[in-house]
Protein backbone atom coordinates (compact mmCIF):
# COMPACT_ATOMS: atom_id res chain seq x y z
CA UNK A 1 0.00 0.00 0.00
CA UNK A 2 1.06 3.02 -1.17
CA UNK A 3 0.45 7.10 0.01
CA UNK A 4 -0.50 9.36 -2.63
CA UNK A 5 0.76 12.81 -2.57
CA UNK A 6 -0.74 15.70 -5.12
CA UNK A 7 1.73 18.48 -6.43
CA UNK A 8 1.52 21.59 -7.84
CA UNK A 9 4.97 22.50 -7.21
CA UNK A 10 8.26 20.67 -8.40
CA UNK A 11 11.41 22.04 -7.55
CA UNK A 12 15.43 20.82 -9.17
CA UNK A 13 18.35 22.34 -8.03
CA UNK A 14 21.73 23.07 -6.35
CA UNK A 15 22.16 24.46 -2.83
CA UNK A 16 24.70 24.42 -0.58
CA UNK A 17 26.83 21.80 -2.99
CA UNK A 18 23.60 20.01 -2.47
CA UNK A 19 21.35 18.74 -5.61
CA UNK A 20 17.70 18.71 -4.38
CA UNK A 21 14.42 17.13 -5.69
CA UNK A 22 11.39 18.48 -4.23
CA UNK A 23 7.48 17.91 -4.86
CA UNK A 24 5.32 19.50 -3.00
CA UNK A 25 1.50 20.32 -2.58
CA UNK A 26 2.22 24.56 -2.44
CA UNK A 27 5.25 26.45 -3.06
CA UNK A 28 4.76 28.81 -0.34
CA UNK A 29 1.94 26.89 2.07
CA UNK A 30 3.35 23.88 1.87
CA UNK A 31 1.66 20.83 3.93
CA UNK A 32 3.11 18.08 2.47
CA UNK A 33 5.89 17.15 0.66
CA UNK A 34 8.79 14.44 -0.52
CA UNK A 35 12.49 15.83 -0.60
CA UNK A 36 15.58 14.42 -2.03
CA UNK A 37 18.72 15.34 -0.76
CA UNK A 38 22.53 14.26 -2.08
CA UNK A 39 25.60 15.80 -1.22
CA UNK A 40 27.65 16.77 -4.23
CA UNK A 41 30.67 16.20 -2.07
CA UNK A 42 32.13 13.06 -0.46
CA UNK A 43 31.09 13.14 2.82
CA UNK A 44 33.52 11.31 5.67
CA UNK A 45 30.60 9.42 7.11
CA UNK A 46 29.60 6.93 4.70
CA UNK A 47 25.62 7.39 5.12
CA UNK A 48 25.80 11.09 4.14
CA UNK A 49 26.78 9.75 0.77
CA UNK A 50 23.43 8.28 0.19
CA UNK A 51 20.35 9.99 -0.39
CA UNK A 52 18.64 11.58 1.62
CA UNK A 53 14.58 11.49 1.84
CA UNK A 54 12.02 13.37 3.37
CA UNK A 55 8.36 13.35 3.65
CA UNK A 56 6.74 16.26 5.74
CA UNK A 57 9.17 17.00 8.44
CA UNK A 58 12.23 16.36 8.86
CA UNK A 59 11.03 13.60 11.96
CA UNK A 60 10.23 11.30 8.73
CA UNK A 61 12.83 11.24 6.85
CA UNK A 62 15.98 8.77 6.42
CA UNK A 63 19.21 8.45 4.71
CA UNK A 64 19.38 5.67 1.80
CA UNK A 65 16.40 2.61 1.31
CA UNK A 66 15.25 3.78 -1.65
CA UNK A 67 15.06 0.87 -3.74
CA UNK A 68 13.66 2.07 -7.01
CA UNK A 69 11.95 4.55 -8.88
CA UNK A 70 9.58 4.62 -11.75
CA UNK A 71 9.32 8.19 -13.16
CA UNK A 72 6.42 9.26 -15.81
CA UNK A 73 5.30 12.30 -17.20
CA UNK A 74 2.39 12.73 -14.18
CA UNK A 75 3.32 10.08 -11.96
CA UNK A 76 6.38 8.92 -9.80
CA UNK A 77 6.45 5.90 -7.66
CA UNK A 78 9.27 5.72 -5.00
CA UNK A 79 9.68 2.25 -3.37
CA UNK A 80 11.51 1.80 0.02
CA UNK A 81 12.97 -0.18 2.10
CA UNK A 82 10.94 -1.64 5.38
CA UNK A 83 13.35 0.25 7.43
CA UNK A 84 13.17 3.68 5.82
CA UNK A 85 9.32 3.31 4.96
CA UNK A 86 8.79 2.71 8.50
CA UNK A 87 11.10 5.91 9.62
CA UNK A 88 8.83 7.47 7.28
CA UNK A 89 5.80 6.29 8.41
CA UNK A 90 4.39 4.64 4.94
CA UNK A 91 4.12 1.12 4.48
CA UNK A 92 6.00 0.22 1.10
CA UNK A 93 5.91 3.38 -1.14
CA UNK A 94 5.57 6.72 -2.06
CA UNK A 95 3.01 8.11 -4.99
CA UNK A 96 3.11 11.21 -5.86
CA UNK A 97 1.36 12.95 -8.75
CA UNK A 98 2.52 16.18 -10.76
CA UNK A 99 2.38 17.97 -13.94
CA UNK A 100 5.07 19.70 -15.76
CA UNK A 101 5.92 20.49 -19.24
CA UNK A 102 8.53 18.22 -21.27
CA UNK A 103 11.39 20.62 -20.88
CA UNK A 104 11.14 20.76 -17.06
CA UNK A 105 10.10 17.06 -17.31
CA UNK A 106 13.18 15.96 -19.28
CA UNK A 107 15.46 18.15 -16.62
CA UNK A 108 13.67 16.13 -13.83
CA UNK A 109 14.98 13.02 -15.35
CA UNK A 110 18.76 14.52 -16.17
CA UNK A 111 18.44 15.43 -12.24
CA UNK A 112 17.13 12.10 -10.62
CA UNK A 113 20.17 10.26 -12.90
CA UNK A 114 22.53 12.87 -11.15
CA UNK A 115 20.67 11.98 -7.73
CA UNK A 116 21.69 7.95 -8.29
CA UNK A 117 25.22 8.66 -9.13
CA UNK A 118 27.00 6.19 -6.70
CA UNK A 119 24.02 4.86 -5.80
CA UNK A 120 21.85 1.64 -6.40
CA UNK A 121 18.23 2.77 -7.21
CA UNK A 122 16.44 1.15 -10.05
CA UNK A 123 15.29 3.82 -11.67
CA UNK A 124 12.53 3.36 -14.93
CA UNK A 125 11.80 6.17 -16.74
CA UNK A 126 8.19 5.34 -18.50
């Protein structure tokens, strides 16, 4: 069983030599969300390396256990691990719907492919 999240707002970027992935229900009054975090810079402690994933607050959120992604054009499924599904209160995964144009579309995919650098998520671009 999966939670279903409803954006209006997508967000790429660079920040603090951080690249971050961000959908979320407002830009400014935002109530719910799912943030990706990875350091652009090789971090001493091993776990800082991986990615980084919020959902709402920072109290549910967790470093690495994300297993795979399937990206569309409206849709992106994010499946987890037991361990960081439960520190993020969901059961198995993470649905969250969108809608951008196929420019900003196309740089969402050129950013998640950044994200998994080092990493092993399955990601499936549909």
């Amino acid at each position: 069983m999966s939670i279903l999240l409803k954006a209006s707002f997508v967000y790429c970027g660079i920040e603090d030599e951080t690249l971050l992935i961000g959908f979320a229900d407002d830009e400014f009054e935002t109530k719910e969300y799912v943030l990706f975090q990875k350091s652009l810079c090789i971090e001493d402690i091993p776990i800082l390396n991986m990615v980084h994933i919020t959902l709402n607050s920072e109290n549910r959120s967790e470093y690495g256990g994300i297993l795979r992604i399937i990206l569309s054009r409206k849709l992106i499924s994010i499946f987890l691990s037991k361990e960081t599904a439960r520190s993020l209160g969901v059961n198995e995964s993470i649905d969250i719907e969108y809608d951008i144009d196929e420019k900003r579309y196309n740089t969402l995919i050129i950013q998640f492919n950044k994200l998994n650098v080092d990493q092993e998520i399955a990601i499936e671009i549909k």
